[in-house]
Protein backbone atom coordinates (compact mmCIF):
# COMPACT_ATOMS: atom_id res chain seq x y z
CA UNK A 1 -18.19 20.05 -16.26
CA UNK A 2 -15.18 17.73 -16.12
CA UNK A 3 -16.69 14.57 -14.64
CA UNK A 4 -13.13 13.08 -13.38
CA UNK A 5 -11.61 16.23 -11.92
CA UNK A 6 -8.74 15.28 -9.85
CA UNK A 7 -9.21 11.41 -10.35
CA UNK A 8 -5.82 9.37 -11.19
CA UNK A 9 -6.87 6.53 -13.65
CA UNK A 10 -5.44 3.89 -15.52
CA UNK A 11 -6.20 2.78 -19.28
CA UNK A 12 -4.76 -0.11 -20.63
CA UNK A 13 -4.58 -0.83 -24.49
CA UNK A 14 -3.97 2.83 -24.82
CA UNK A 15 -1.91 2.80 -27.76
CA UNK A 16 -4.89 2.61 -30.16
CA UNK A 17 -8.65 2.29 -30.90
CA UNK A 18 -11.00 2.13 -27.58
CA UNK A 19 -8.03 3.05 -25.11
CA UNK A 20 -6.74 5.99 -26.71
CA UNK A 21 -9.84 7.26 -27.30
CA UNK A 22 -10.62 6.78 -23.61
CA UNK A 23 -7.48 7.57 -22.52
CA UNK A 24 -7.85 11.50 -24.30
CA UNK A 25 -11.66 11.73 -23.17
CA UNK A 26 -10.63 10.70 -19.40
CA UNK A 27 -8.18 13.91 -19.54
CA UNK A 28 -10.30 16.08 -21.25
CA UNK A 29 -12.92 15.70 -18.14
CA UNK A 30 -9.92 16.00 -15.76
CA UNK A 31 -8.36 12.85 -14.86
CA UNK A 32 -4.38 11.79 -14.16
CA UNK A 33 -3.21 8.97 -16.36
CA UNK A 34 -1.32 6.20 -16.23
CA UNK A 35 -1.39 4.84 -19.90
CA UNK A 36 0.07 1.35 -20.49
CA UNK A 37 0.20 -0.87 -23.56
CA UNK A 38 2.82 -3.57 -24.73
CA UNK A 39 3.52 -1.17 -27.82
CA UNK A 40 5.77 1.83 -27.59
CA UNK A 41 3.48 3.69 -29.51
CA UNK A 42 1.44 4.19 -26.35
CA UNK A 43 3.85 7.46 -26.07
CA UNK A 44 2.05 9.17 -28.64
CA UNK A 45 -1.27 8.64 -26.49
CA UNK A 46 0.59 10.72 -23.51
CA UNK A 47 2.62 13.23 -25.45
CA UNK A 48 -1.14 13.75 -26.87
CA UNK A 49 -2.58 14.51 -23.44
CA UNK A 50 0.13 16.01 -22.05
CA UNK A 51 0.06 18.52 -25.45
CA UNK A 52 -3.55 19.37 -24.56
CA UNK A 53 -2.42 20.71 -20.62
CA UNK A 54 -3.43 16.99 -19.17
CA UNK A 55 -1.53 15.24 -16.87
CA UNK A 56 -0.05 11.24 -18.42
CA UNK A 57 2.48 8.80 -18.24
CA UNK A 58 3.64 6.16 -21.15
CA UNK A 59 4.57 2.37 -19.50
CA UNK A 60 5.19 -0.19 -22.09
CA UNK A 61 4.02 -3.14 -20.02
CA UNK A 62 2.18 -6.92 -20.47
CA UNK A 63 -1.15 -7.12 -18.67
CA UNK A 64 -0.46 -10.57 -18.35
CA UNK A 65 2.64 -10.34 -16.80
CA UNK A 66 1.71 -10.05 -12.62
CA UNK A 67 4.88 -8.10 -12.18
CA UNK A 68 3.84 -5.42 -15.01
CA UNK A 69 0.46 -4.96 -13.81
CA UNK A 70 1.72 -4.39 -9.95
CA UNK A 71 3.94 -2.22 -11.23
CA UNK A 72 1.97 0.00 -13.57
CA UNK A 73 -0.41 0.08 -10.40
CA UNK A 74 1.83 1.63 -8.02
CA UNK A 75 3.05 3.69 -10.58
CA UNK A 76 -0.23 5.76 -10.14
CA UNK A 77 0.55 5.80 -6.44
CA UNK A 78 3.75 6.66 -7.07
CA UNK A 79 2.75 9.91 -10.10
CA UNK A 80 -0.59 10.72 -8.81
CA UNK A 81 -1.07 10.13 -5.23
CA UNK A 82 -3.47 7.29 -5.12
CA UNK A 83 -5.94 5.24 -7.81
CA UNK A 84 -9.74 5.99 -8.62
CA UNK A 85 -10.28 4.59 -12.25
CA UNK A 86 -8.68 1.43 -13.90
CA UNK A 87 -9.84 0.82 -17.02
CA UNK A 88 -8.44 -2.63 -18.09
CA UNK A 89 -9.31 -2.74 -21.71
CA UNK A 90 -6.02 -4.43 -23.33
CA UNK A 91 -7.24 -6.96 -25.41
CA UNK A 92 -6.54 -9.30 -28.37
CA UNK A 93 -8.58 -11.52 -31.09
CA UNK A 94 -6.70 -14.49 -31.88
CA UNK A 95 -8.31 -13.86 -35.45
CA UNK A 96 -11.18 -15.98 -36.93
CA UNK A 97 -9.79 -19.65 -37.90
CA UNK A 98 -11.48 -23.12 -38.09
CA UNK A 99 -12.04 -25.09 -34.93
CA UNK A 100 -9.37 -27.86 -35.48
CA UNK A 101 -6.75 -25.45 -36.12
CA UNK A 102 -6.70 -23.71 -32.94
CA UNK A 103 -3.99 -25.05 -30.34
CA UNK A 104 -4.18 -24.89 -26.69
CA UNK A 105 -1.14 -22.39 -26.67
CA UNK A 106 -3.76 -19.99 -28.36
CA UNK A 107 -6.21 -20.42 -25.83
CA UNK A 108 -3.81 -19.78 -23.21
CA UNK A 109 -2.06 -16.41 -25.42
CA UNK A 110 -5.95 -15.63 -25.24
CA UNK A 111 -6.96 -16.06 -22.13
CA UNK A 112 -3.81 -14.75 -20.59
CA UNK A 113 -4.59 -11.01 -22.15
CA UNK A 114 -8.11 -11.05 -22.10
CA UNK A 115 -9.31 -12.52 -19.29
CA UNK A 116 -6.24 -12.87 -16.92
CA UNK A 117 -4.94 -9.10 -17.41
CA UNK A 118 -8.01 -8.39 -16.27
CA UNK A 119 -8.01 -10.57 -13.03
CA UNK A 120 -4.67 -9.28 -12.39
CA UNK A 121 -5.98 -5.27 -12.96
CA UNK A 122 -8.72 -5.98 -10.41
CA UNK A 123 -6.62 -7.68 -7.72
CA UNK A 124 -3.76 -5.26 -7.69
CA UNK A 125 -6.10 -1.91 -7.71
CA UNK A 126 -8.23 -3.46 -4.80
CA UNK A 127 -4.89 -3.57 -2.84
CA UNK A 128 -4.30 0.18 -2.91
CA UNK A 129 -8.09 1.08 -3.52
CA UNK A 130 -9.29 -0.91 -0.79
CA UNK A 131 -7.24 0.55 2.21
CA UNK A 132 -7.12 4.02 0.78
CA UNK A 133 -11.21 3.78 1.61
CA UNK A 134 -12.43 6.07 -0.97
CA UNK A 135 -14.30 3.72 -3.34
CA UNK A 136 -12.89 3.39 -6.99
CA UNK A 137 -14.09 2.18 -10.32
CA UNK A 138 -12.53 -0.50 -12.59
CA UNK A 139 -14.08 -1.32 -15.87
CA UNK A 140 -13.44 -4.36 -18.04
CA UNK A 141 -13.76 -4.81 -21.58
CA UNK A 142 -15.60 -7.56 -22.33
CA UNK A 143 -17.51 -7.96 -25.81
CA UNK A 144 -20.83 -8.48 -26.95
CA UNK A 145 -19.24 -12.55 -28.21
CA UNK A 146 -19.44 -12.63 -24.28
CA UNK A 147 -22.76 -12.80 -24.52
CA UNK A 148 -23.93 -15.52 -27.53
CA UNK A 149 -22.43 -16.82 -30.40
CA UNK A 150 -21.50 -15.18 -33.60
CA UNK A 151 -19.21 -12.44 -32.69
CA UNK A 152 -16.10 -13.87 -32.02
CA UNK A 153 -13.58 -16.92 -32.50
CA UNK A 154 -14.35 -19.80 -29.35
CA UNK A 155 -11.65 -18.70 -27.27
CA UNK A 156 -11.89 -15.10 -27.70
CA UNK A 157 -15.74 -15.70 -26.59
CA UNK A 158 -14.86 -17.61 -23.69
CA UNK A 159 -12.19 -15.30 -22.38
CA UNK A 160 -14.92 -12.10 -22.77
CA UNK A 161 -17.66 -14.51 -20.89
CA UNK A 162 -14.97 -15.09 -18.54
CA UNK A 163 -14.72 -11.07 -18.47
CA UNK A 164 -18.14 -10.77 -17.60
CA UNK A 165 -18.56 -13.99 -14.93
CA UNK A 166 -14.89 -11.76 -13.62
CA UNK A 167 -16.78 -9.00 -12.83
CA UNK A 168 -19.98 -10.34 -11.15
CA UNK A 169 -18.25 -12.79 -8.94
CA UNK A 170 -15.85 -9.36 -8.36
CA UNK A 171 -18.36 -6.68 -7.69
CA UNK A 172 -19.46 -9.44 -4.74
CA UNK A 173 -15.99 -9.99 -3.14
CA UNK A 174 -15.36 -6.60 -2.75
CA UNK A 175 -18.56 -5.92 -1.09
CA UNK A 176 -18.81 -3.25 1.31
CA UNK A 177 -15.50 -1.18 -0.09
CA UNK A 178 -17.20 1.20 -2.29
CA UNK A 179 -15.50 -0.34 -5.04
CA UNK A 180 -17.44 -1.08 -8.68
CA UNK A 181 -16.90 -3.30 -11.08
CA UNK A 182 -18.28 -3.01 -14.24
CA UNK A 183 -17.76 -4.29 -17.92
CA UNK A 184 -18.71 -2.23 -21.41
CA UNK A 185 -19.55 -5.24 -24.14
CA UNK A 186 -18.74 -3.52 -27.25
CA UNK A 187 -20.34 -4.59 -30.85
CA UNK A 188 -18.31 -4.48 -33.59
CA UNK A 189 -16.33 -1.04 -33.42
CA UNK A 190 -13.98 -0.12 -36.22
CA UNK A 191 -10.35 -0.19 -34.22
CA UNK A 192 -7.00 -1.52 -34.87
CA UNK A 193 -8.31 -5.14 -33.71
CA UNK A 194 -11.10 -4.72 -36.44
CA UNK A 195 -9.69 -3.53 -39.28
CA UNK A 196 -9.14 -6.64 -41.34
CA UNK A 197 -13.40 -6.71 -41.36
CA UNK A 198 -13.55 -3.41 -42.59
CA UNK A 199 -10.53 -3.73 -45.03
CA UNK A 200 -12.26 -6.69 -46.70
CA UNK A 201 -15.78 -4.95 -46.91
CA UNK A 202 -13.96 -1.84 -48.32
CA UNK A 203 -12.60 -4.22 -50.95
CA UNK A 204 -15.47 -5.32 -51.89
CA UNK A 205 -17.55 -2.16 -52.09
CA UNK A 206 -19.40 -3.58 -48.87
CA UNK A 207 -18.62 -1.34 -46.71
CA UNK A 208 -22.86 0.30 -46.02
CA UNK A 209 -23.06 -3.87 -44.59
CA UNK A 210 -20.52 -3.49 -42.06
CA UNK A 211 -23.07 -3.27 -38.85
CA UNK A 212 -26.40 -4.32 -40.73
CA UNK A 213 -27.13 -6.69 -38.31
CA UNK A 214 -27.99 -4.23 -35.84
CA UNK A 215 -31.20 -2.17 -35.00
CA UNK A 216 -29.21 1.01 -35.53
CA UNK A 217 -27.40 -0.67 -38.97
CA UNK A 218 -24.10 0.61 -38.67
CA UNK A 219 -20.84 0.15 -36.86
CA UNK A 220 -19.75 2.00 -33.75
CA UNK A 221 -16.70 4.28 -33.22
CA UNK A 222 -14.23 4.19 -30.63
CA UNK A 223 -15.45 7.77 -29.09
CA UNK A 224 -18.76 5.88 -28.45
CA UNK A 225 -17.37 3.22 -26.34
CA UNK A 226 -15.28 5.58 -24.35
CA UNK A 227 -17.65 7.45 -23.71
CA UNK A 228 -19.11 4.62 -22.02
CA UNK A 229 -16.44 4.06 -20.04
CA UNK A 230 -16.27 7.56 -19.00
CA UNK A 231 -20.17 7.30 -17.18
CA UNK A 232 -18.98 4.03 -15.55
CA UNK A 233 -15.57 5.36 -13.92
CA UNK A 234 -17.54 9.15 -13.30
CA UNK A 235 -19.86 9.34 -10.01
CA UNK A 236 -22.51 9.45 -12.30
CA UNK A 237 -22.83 5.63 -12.33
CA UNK A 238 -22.53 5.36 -8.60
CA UNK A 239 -25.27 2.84 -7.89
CA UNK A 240 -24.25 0.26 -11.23
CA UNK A 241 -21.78 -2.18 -10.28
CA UNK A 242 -21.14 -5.78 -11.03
CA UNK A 243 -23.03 -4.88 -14.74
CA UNK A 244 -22.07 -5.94 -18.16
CA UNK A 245 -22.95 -3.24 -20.49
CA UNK A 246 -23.65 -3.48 -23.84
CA UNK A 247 -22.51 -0.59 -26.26
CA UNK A 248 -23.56 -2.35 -29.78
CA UNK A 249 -26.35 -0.64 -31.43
CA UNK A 250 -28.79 -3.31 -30.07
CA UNK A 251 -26.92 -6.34 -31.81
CA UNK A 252 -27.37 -8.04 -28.61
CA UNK A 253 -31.11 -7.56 -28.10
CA UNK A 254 -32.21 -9.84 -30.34
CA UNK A 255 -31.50 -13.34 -31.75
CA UNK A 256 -30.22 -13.13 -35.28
CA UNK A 257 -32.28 -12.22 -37.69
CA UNK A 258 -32.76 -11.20 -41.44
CA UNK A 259 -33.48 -7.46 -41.23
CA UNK A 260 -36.64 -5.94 -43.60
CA UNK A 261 -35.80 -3.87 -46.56
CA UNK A 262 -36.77 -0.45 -46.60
């Protein structure tokens, strides 16, 4: 059953890792897409769907730029008739570096991505979702450094907080419009954003520790967070909005801890 049938949806960060993945899974179950990332290679993304008999469009566009985001918006008015899904998921890391080093211009290159994009993704889909009257979705990326410490640089962790504090106060100002407004907090997934973790473990002949920490001990996949994504935008997550939703093998269930050997 194709869960999105007729939806038009927007991914953003859909040149690579979670987005693409979402991006291809959101066709495959029937959506239209509007795929957007600041890198051209966000192309390949739609020339995939399209390929596969799905219906997508390529914008190379800044989701911190208020002018990009309107008009990547309107250009699913504008393609697809309307806008059910936005799935603001453009993100960046600002890398792991000590405390002292980090400037104020890398909080704001942070928090202008991470957290502002996603402001911006909100407030220009409620003005087309809202008077259209049919409800909508729009999920957030957030992370599981969101939640507690340990999982993130300090302002990458304050921007996904911010992410999930975005969409609670959110959910609540759009009350009464059939709109939800959801984040996925994912653990540590092995994507573009990633990769210098896993390159280093490889290295090292380390890789079977990438993930111990968690109750499942391993890493997640990008498939598994889209999937995700996919519940929150389909109907079948009708009655969950203003949620933060961890997708992390259980890494946030518990405080750290040294795991038992088997």
């Amino acid at each position: 059953m194709k869960r999105l049938a007729g939806k038009s949806a927007i991914v953003t960060g859909a040149a690579s890792g979670i987005g693409r993945a979402t991006s291809l899974l959101f066709a495959e179950h029937g959506a239209k897409l509007i795929v957007v990332d600041r890198s051209p290679d966000v192309q390949a993304t739609a020339d995939a769907i399209n390929k596969a008999g799905g219906q997508a469009v390529a914008l190379v566009k800044d989701v911190s730029s208020e002018a990009d985001v309107e008009s990547f918006i309107q250009a699913a008015v504008e393609h697809h008739g309307g806008l059910d899904i936005v799935y603001a998921n453009a993100g960046i890391s600002g890398g792991l570096r000590p405390y002292d080093d980090i400037t104020a211009q890398d909080w704001m290159n942070i928090l202008s991505i991470n957290l502002i994009g996603a402001f911006l993704a909100i407030k220009y889909a409620a003005r087309v979702m809202v008077p259209a009257e049919r409800g909508g979705s729009i999920i957030c990326t957030a992370s599981v450094a969101g939640l507690r410490s340990g999982a993130g640089g300090p302002p990458y962790s304050a921007s996904k907080a911010g992410v999930i504090s975005l969409v609670q106060t959110s959910a609540n100002q759009f009350a009464g419009t059939g709109i939800r407004i959801n984040a996925i907090c994912p653990g540590l997934i092995e994507t573009g954003m990633t990769q210098p973790i896993f390159e280093r473990a490889r290295a090292h002949g380390a890789e079977q520790r990438i993930g111990q920490l968690n109750p499942l001990r391993r890493y997640g996949v990008a498939s598994e967070i889209a999937h995700a994504a996919l519940f929150l935008a389909s109907d079948d997550a009708s009655y969950v909005n203003g949620q933060a939703l961890a997708v992390d093998g259980g890494l946030s269930s518990s405080l750290p801890v040294v795991l038992p050997k088997k």
